[in-house]
Protein backbone atom coordinates (compact mmCIF):
# COMPACT_ATOMS: atom_id res chain seq x y z
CA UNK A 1 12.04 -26.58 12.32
CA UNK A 2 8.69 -26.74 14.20
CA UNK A 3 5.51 -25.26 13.08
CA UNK A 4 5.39 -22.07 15.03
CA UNK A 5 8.67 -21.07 13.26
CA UNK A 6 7.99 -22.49 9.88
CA UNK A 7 4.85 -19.94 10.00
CA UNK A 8 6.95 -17.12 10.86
CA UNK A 9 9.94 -18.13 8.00
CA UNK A 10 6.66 -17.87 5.66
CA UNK A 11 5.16 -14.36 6.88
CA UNK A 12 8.75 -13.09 6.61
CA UNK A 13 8.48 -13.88 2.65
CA UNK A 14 5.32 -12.80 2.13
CA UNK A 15 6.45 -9.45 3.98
CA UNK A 16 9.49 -9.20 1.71
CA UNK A 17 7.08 -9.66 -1.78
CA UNK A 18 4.67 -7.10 0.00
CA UNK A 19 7.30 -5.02 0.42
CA UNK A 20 8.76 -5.93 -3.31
CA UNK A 21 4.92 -5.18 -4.86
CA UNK A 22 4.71 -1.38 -2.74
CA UNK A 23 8.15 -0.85 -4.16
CA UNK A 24 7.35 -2.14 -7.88
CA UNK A 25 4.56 0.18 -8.29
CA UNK A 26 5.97 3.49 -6.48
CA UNK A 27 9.77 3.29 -8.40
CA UNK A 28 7.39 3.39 -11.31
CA UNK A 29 5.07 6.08 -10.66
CA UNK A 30 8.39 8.33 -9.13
CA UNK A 31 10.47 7.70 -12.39
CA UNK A 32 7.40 8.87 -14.35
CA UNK A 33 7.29 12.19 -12.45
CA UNK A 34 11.40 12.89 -13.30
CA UNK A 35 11.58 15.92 -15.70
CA UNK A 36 13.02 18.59 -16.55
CA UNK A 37 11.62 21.80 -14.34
CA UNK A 38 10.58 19.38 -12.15
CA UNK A 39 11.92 19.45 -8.48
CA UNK A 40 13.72 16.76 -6.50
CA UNK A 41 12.30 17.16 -3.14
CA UNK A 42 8.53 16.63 -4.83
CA UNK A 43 9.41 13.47 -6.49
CA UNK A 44 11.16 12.68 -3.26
CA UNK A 45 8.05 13.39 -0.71
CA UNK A 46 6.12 11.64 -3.74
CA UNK A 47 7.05 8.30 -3.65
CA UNK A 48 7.80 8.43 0.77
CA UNK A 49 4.36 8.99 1.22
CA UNK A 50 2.91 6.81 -1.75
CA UNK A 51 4.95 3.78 0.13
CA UNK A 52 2.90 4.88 3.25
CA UNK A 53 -0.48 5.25 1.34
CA UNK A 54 0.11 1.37 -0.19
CA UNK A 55 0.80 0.05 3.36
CA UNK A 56 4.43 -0.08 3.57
CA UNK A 57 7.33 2.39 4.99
CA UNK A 58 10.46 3.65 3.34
CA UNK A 59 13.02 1.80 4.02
CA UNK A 60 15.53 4.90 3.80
CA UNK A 61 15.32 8.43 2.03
CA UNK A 62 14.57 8.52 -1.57
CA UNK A 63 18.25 8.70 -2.97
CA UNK A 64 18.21 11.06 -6.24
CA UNK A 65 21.65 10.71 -7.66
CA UNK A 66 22.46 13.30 -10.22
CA UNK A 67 25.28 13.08 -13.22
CA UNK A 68 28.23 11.74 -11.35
CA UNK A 69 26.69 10.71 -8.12
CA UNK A 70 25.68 7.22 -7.65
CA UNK A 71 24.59 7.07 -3.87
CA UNK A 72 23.47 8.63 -1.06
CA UNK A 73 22.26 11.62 -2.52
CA UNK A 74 19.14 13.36 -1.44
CA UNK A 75 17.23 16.42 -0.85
CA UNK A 76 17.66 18.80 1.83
CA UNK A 77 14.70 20.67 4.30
CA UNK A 78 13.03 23.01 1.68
CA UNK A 79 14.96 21.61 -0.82
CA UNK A 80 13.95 23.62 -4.27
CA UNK A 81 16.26 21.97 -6.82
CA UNK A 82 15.20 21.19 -9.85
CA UNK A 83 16.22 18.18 -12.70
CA UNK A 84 18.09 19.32 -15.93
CA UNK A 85 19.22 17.53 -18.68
CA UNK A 86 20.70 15.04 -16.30
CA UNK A 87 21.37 11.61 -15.84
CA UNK A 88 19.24 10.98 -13.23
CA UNK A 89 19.24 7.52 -10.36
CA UNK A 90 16.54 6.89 -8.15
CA UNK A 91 17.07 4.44 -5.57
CA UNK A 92 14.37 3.41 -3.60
CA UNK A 93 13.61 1.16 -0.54
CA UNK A 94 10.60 -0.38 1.50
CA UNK A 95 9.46 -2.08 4.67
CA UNK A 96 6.80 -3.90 6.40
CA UNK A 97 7.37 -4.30 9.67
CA UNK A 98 11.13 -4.03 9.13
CA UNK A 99 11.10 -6.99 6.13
CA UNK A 100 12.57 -5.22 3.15
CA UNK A 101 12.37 -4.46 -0.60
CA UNK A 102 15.03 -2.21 -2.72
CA UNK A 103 15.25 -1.11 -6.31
CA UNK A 104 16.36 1.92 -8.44
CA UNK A 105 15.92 2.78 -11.81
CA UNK A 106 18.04 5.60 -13.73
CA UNK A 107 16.05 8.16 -16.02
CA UNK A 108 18.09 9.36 -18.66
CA UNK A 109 17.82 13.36 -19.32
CA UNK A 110 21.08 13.85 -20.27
CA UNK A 111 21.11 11.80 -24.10
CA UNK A 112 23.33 9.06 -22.82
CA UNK A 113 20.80 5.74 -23.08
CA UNK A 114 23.45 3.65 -23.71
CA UNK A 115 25.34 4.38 -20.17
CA UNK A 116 21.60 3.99 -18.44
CA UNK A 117 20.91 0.55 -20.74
CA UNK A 118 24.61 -1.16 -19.36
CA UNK A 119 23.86 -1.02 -16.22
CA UNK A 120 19.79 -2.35 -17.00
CA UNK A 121 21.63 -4.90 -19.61
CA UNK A 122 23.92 -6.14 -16.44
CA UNK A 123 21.30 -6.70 -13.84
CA UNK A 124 19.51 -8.74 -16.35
CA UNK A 125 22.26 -10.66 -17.31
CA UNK A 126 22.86 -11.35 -13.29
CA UNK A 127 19.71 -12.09 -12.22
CA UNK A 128 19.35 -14.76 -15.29
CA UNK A 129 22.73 -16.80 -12.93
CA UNK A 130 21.18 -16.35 -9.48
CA UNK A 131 19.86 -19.78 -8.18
CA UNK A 132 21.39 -22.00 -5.49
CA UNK A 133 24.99 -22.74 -5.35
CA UNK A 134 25.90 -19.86 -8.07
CA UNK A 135 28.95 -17.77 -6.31
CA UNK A 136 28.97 -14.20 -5.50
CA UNK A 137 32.17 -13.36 -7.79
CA UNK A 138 30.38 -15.19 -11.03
CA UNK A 139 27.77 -12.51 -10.74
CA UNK A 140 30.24 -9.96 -10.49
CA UNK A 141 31.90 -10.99 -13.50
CA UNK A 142 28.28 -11.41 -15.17
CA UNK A 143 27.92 -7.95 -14.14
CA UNK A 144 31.22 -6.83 -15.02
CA UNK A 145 31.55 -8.23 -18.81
CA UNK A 146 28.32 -6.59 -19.63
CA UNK A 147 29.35 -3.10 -18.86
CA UNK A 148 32.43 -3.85 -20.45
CA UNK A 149 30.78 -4.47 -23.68
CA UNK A 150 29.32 -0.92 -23.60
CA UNK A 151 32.41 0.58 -23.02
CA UNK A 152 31.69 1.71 -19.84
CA UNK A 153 33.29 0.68 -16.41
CA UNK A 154 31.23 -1.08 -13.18
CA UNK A 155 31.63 1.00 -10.22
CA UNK A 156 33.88 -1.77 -8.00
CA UNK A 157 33.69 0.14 -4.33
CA UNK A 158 29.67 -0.60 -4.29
CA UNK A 159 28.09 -3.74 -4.37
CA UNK A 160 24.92 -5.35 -4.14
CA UNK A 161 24.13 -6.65 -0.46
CA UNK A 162 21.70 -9.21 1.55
CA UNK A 163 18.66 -8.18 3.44
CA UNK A 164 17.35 -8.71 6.57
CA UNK A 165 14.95 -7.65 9.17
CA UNK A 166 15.60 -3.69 9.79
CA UNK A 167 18.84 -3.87 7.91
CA UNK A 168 19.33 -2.89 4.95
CA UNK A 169 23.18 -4.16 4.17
CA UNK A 170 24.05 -7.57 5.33
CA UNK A 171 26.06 -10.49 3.80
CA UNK A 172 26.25 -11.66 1.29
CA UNK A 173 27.61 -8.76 -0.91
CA UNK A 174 27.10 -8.94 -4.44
CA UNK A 175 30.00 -8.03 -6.21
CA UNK A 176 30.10 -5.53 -9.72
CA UNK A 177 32.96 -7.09 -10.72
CA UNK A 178 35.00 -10.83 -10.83
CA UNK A 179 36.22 -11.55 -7.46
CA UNK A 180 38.37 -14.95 -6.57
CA UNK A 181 36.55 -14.91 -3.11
CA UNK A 182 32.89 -14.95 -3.50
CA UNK A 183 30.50 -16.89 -1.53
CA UNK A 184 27.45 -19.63 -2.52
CA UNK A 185 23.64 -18.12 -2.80
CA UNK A 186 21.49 -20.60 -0.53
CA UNK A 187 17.65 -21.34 -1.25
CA UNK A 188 16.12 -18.66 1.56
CA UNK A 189 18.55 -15.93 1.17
CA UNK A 190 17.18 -12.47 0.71
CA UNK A 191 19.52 -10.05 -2.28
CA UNK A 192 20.00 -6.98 -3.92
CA UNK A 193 21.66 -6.86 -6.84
CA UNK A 194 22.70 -3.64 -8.04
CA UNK A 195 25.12 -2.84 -11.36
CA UNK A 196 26.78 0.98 -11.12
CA UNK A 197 27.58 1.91 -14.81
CA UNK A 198 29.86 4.52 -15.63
CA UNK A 199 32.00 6.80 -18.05
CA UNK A 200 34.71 7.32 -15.31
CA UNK A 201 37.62 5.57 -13.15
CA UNK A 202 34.33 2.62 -11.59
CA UNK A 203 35.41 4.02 -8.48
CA UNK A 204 33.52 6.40 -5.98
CA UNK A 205 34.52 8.71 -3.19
CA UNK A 206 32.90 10.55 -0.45
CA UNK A 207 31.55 13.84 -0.64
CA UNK A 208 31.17 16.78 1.08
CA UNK A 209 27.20 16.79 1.21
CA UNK A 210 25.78 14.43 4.19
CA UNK A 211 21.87 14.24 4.87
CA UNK A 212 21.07 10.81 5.42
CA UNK A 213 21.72 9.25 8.84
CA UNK A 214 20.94 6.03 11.19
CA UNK A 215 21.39 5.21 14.66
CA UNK A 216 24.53 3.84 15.45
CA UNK A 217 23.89 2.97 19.58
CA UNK A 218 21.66 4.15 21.88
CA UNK A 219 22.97 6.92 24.07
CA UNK A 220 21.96 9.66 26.28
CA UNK A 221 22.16 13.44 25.26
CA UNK A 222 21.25 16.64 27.55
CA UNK A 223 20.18 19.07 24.46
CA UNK A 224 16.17 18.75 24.70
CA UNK A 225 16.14 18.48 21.20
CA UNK A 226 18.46 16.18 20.30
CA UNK A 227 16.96 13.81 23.22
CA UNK A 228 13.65 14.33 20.86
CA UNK A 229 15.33 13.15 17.60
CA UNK A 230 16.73 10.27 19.40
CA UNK A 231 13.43 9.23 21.10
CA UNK A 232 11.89 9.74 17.41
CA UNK A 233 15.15 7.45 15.43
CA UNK A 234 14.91 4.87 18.02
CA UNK A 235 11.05 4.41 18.19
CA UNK A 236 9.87 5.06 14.08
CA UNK A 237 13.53 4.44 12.06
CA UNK A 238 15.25 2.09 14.40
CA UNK A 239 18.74 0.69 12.55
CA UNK A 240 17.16 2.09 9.18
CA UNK A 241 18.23 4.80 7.58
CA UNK A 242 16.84 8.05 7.72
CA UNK A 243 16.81 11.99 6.30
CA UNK A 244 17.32 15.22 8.08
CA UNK A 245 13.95 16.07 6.92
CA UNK A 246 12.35 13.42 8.63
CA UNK A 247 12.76 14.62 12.15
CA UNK A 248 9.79 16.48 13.67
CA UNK A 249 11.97 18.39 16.03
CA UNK A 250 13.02 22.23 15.34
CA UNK A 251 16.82 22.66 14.38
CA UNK A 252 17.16 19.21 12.99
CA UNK A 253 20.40 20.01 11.72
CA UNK A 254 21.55 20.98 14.87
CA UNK A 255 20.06 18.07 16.93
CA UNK A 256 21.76 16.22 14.36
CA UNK A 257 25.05 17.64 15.01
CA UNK A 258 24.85 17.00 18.63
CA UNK A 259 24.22 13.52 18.37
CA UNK A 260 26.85 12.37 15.55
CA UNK A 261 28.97 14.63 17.95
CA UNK A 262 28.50 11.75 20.73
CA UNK A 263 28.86 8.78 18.33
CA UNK A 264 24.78 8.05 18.56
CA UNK A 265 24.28 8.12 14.79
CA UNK A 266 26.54 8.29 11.86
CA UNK A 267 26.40 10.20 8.25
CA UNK A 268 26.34 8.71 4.79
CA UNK A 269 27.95 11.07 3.08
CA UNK A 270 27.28 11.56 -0.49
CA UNK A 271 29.09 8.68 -3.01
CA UNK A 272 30.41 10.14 -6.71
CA UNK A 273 32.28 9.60 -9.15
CA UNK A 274 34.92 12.18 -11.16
CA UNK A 275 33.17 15.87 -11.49
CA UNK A 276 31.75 15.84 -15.04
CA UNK A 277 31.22 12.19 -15.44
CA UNK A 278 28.13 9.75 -15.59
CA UNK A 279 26.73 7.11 -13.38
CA UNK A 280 23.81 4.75 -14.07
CA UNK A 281 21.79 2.16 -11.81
CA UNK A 282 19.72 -0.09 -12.21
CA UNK A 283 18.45 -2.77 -9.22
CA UNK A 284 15.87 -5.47 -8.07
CA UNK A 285 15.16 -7.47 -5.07
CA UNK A 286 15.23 -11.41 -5.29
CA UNK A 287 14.46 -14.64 -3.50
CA UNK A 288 16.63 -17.18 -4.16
CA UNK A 289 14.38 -20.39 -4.73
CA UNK A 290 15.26 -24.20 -5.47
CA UNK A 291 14.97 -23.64 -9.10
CA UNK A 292 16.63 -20.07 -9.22
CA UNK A 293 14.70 -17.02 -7.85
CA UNK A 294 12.23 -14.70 -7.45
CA UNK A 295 12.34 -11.16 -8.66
CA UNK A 296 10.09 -9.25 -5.72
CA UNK A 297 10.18 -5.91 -7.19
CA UNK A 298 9.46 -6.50 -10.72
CA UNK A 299 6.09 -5.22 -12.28
């Protein structure tokens, strides 16, 4: 590798443990303002424009997963709902110049600590095997036997992922469970790990609700407006996820419409579990080093 491109392999890193640092700070300070009375959309806006203040970018929407969500969740334009006595995820993500950080956190409201400390317990327990040369599907069993020991299930259909520059889900996938196939963590490689806990089947579905998009191709629209949410996805979010809420065009929703009409973005709908049951989440960011790895978004 020649010099020119072992300087830009090391302001990659050091843009992934910026990233990590932002991220470290703001899932804090957001998890502190979850309450009861308080509303999502605040905490939301919070910690987007905290990430800004700090240097960085969100790397998608704040994702505020209530009771038996566990993804994709978050709040609408004017959104005025407000936490309960909830189990309550936040999942939150960061970029410099496209080089990423994730983590969530789950805040307990609802008197189930033990469902929110299985799915802490498991990341722990992972991130304690990730170093060269470990494979993918002894982490998931790591991850797996944990939960297990709480009586609860992993959630098997979601998985922890790679990073890379403006992408956000990328091999290799980090499995919540055993798997026979897994692959070998390299010195370089760029992971989120990220245990699901819960009290129901460990498997999720789609929902109905659907407010987080990204650009799937560029394309050409004729509606003025949609041409004006394009122009804004393609310039500020480029592959990265991004709300409704975001766009600075009137009739988002509609613009919207239009262009997931002509394949130009695509929905992530809403991911839950069973009405009436309980998900938990807990995730960091790591490095995998010679001698094991390092934990970016950790305080």
């Amino acid at each position: 590798m020649s010099d020119s491109e072992l300087d830009l392999e090391a302001e990659k890193y050091e843009k992934h443990r910026e990233a990590g640092e932002i991220l470290a700070q703001v899932r804090e300070e957001a998890a502190d303002r979850v309450e009861v009375g308080a509303k999502h959309l605040d905490v939301a806006e919070y910690a987007e424009d905290r990430i800004r203040e700090l240097g960085g970018n969100p790397a998608f929407p704040v994702n505020i997963s209530i009771d038996h969500e566990a993804a994709h969740a978050t709040p609408e334009i004017d959104d005025d709902t407000e936490f309960g006595e909830e189990m309550v995820n936040l999942d939150i993500g960061v970029h410099v110049d496209g080089w990423l950080a994730d983590t969530a956190i789950t805040v307990d409201l609802s008197g189930n600590p033990e469902l929110a400390e299985a799915s802490e317990e498991a990341l722990d327990a992972a991130l304690e095997l990730v170093e060269p040369g470990v494979e993918t599907g002894d982490i998931g069993a790591e991850i797996e036997s944990v939960i297990d020991g709480y009586g609860y299930n992993p959630v098997v259909n979601l998985t922890g992922h790679g990073l890379d520059q403006y992408q956000q889900h990328v091999p290799p996938n980090i499995p919540n469970r055993a798997v026979s196939q897994g692959v070998e963590l390299e010195v370089g490689d760029v992971v989120a790990i990220e245990p699901f806990a819960t009290d129901g089947t460990g498997k999720v579905t789609e929902g109905n609700s659907e407010q987080i998009f990204a650009l799937e191709h560029e394309g050409s629209v004729r509606d003025r407006q949609a041409r004006q949410a394009l122009d804004q996805i393609s310039e500020e979010f480029k592959t990265l996820p991004f709300a409704t809420r975001w766009l600075d065009v009137a009739r988002a929703e509609m613009a919207l419409r239009r262009l997931k009409m002509n394949n130009i973005v695509h929905g992530y709908p809403v991911l839950q579990e069973d009405e009436g049951c309980l998900v938990s989440q807990k995730e960091h960011t790591v490095i995998v080093t010679e001698d094991g790895c390092e934990i970016t978004t950790k305080n």
